[in-house]
N, C-alpha and C. Protein backbone atom coordinates (compact mmCIF):
# COMPACT_ATOMS: atom_id res chain seq x y z
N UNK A 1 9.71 -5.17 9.47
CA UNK A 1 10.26 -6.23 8.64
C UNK A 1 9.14 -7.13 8.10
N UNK A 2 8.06 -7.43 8.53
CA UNK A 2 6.98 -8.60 8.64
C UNK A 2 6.27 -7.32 7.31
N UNK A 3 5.85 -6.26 7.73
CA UNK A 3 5.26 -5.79 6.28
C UNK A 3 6.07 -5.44 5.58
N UNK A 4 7.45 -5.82 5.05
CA UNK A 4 8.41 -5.80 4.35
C UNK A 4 8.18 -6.78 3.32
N UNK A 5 7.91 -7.76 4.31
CA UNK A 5 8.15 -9.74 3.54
C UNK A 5 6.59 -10.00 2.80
N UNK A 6 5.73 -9.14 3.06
CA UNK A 6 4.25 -9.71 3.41
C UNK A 6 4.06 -9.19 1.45
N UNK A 7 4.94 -7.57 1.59
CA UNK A 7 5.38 -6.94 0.28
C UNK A 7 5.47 -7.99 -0.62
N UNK A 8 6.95 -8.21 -0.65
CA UNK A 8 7.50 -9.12 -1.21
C UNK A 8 6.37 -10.49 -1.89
N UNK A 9 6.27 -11.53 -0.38
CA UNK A 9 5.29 -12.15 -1.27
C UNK A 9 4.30 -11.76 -1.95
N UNK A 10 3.46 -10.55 -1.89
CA UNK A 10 2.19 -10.18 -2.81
C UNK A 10 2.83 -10.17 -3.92
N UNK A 11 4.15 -9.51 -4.34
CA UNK A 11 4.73 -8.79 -5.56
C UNK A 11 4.73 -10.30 -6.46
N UNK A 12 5.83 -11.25 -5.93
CA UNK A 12 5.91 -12.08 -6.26
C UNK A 12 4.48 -13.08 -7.12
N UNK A 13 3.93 -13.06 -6.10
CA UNK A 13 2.45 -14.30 -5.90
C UNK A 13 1.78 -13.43 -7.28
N UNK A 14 1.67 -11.73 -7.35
CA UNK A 14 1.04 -11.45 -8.26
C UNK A 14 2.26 -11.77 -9.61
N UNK A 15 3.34 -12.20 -9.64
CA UNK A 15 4.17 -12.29 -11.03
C UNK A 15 4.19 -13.60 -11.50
N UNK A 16 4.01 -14.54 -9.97
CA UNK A 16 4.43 -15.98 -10.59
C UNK A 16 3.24 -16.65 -10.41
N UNK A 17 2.38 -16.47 -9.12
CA UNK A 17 1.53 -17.96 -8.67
C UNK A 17 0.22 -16.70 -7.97
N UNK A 18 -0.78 -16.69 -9.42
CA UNK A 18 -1.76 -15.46 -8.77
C UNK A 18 -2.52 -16.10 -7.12
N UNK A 19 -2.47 -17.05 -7.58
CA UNK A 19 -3.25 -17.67 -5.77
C UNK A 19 -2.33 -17.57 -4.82
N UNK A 20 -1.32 -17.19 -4.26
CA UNK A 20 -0.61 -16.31 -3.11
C UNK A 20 -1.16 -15.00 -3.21
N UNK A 21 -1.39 -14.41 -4.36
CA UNK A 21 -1.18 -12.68 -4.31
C UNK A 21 -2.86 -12.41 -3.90
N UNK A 22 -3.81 -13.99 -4.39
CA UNK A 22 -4.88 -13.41 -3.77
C UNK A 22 -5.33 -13.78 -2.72
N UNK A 23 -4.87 -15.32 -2.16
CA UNK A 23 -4.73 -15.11 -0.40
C UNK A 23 -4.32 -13.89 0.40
N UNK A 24 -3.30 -12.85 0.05
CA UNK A 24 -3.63 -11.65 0.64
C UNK A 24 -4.63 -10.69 0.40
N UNK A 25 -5.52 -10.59 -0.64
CA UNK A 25 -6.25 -10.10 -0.55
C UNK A 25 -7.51 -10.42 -0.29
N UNK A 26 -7.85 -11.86 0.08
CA UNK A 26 -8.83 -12.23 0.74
C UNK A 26 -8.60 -12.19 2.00
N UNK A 27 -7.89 -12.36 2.50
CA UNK A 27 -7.30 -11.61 3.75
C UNK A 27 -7.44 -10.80 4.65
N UNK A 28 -7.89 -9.77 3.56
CA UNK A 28 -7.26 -8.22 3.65
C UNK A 28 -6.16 -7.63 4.02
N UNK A 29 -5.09 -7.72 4.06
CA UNK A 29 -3.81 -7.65 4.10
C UNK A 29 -3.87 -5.62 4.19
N UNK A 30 -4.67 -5.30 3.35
CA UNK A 30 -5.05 -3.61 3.14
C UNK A 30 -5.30 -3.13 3.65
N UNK A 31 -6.95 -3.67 4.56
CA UNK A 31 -6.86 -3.38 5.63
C UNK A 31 -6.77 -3.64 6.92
N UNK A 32 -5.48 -4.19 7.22
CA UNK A 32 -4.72 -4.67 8.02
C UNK A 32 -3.57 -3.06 8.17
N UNK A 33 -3.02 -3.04 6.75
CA UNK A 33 -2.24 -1.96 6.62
C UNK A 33 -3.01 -0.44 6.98
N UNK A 34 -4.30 -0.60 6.77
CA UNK A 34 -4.98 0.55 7.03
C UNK A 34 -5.33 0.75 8.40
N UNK A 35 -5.68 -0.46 9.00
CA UNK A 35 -5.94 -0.26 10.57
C UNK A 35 -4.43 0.07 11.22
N UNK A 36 -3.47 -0.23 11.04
CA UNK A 36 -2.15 0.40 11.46
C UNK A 36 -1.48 1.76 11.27
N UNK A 37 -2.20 2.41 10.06
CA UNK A 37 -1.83 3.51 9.84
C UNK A 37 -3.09 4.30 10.46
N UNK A 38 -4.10 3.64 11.21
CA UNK A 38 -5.56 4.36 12.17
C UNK A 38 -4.67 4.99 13.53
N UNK A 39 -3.87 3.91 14.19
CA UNK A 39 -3.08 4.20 15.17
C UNK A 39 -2.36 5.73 15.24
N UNK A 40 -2.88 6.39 16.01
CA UNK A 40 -2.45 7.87 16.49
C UNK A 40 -0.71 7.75 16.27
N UNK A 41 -0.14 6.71 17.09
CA UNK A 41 1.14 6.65 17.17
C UNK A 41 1.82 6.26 16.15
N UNK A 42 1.20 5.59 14.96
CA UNK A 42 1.51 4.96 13.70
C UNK A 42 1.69 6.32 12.73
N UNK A 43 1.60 7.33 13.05
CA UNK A 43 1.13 7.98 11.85
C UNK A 43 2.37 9.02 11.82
N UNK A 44 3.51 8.78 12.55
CA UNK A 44 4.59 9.13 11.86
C UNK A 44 5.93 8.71 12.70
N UNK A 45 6.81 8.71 12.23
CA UNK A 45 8.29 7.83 12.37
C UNK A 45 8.27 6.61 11.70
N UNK A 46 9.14 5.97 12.12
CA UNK A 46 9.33 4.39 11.30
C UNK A 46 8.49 4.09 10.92
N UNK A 47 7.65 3.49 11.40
CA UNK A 47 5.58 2.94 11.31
C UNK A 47 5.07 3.47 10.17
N UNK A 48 4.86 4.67 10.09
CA UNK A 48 4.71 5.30 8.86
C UNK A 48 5.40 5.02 7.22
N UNK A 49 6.51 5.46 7.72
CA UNK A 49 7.32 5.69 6.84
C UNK A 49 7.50 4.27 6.32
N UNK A 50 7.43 3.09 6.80
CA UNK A 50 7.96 1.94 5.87
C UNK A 50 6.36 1.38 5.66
N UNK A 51 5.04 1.81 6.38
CA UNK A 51 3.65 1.27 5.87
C UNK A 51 3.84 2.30 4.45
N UNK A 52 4.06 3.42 4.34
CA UNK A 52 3.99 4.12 2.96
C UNK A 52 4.63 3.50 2.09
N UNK A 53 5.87 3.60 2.77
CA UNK A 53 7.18 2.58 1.44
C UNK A 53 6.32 1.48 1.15
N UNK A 54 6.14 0.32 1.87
CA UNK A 54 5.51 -0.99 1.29
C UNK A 54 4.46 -0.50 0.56
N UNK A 55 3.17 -0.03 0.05
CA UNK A 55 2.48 0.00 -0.29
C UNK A 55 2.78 1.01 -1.66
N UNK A 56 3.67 1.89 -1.43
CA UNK A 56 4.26 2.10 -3.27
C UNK A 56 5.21 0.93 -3.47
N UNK A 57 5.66 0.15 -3.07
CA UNK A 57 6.64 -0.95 -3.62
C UNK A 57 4.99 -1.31 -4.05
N UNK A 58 4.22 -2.03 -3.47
CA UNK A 58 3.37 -3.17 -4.17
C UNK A 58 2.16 -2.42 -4.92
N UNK A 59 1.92 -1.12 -5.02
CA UNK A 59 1.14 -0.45 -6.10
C UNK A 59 2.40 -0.30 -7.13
N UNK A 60 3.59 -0.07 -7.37
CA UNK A 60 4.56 -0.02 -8.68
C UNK A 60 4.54 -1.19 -9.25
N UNK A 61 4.53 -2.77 -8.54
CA UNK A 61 5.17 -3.89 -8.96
C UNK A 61 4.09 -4.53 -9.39
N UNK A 62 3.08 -4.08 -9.03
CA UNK A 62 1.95 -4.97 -9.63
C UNK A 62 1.59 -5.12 -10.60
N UNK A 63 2.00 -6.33 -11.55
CA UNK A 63 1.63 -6.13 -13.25
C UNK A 63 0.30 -6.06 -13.52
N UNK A 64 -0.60 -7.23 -12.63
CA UNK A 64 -1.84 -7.92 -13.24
C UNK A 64 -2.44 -6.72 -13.21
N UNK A 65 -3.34 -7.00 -14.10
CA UNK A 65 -5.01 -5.79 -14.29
C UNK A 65 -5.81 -6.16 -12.89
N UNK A 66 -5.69 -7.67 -13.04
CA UNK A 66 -6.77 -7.99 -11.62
C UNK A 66 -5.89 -7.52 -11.05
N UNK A 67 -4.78 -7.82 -10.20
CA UNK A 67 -4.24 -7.39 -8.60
C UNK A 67 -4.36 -5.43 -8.77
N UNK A 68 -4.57 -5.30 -9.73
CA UNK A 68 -4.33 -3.48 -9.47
C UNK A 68 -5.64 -2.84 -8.87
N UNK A 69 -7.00 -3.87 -9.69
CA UNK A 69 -8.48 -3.73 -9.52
C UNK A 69 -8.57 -3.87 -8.10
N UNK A 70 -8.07 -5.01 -7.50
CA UNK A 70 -7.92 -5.47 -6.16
C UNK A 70 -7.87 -4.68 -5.24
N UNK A 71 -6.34 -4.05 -5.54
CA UNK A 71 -5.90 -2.81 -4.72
C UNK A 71 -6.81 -1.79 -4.41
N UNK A 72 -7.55 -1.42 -5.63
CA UNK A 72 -7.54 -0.36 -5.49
C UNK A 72 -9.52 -0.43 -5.11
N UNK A 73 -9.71 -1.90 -4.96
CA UNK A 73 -10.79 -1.93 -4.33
C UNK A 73 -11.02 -1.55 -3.20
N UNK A 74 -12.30 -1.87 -2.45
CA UNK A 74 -13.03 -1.51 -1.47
C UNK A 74 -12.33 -0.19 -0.44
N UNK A 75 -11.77 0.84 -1.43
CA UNK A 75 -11.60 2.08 -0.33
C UNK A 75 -10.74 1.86 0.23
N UNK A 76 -9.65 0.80 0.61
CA UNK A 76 -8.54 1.48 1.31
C UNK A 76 -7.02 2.35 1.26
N UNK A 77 -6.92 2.07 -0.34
CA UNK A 77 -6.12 3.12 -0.77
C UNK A 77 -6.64 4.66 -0.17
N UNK A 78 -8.23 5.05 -0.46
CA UNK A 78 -8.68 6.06 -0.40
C UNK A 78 -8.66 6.57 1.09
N UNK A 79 -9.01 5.30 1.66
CA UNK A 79 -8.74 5.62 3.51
C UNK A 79 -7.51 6.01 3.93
N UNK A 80 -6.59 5.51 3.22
CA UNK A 80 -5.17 5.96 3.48
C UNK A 80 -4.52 6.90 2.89
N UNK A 81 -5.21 7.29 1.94
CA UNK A 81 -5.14 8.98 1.69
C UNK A 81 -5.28 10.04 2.29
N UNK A 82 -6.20 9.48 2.96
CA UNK A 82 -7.01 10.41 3.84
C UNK A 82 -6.29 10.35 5.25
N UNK A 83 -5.68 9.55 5.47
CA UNK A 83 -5.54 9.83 6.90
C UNK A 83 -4.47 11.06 7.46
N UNK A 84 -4.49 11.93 8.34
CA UNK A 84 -3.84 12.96 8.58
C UNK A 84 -2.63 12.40 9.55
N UNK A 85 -1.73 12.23 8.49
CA UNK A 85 -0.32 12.06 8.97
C UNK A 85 0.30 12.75 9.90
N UNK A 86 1.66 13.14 10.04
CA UNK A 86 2.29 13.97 10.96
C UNK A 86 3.58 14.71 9.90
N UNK A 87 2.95 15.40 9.05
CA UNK A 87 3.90 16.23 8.02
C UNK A 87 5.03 17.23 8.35
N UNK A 88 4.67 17.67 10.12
CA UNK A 88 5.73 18.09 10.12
C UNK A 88 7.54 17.30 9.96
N UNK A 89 7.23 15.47 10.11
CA UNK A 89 8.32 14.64 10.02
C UNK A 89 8.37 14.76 8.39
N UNK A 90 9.25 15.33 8.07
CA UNK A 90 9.58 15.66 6.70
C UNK A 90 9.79 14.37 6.06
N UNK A 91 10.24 13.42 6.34
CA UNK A 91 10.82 11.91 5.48
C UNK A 91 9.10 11.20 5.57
N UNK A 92 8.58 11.48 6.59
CA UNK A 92 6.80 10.72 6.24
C UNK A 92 6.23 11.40 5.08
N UNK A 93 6.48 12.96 5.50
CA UNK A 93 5.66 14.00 3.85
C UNK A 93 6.72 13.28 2.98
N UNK A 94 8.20 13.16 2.97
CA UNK A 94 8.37 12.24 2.09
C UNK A 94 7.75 11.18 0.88
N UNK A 95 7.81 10.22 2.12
CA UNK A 95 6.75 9.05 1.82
C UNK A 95 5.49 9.09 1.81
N UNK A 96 4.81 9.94 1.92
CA UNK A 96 3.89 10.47 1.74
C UNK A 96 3.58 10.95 -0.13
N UNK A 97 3.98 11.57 -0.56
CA UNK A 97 4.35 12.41 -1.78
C UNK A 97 4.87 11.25 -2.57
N UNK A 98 5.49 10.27 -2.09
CA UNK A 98 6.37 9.60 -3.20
C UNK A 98 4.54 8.09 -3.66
N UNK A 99 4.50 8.15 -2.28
CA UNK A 99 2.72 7.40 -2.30
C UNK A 99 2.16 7.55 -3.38
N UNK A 100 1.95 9.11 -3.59
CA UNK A 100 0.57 9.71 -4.01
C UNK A 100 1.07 9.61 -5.86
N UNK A 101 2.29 9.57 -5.93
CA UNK A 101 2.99 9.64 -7.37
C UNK A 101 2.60 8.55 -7.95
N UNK A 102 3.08 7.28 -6.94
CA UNK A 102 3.16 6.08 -7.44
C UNK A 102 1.71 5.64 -8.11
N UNK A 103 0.35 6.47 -6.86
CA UNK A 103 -0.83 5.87 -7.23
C UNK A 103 -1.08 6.67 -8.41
N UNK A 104 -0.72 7.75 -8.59
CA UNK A 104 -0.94 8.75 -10.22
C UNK A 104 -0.38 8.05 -11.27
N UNK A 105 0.67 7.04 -10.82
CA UNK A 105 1.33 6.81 -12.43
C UNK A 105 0.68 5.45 -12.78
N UNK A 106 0.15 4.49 -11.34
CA UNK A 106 -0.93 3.37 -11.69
C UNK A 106 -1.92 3.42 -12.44
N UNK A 107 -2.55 4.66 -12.74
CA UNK A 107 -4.37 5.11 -13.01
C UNK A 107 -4.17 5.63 -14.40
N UNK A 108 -4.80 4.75 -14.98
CA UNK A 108 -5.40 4.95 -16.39
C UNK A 108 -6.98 5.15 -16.95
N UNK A 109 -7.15 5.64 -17.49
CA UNK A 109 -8.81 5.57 -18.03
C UNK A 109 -9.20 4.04 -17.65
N UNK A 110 -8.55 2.75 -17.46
CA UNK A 110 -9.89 1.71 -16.99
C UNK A 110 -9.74 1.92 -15.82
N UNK A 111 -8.55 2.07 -14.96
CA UNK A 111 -8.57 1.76 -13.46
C UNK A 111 -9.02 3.01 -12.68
């Protein structure tokens, strides 16, 4: 629930009031999300599956040019690409796959 809300406010902070959306990323809020998805036990059931969900909710919703640059700074999208999930839980390859879409349909020739 807590990286549900944490969602939410980035989405928000990046639509209405950019200084919330970048207190999480001074933060690191990313990798926060990335050290949780490091966890052996994190890397599939619930844990998984709603760290994937939150992070295509807030790579889709993000209008700004800066908050996308943000994101997709210092490597932790890329770390979390990388990490070897547990695919045999079909709803994580799920969320997994629905991830990897979201970050394909973000990326344009600047980003």
């Amino acid at each position: 629930e807590t990286i549900r809300s944490i969602a939410e406010f980035m989405i928000w902070g990046d639509q209405n009031e950019p200084r919330i959306f970048d207190y999480f990323l001074e933060n690191n809020v990313m990798h926060y999300l990335h050290r949780v998805l490091q966890q052996p036990a994190n890397r599939t059931g619930d844990v998984a599956k709603q760290v994937l969900q939150t992070l295509s909710i807030i790579i889709q919703n993000i209008r700004s040019e800066t908050g996308t640059y943000f994101l997709f700074s210092n490597n932790h999208i890329n770390n979390i690409v990388e990490i070897r999930f547990d695919f045999e839980d079909e709803e994580v390859l799920g969320y997994y796959i629905s991830f990897l879409k979201t970050i394909s349909l973000k990326l344009n020739a600047r980003t």
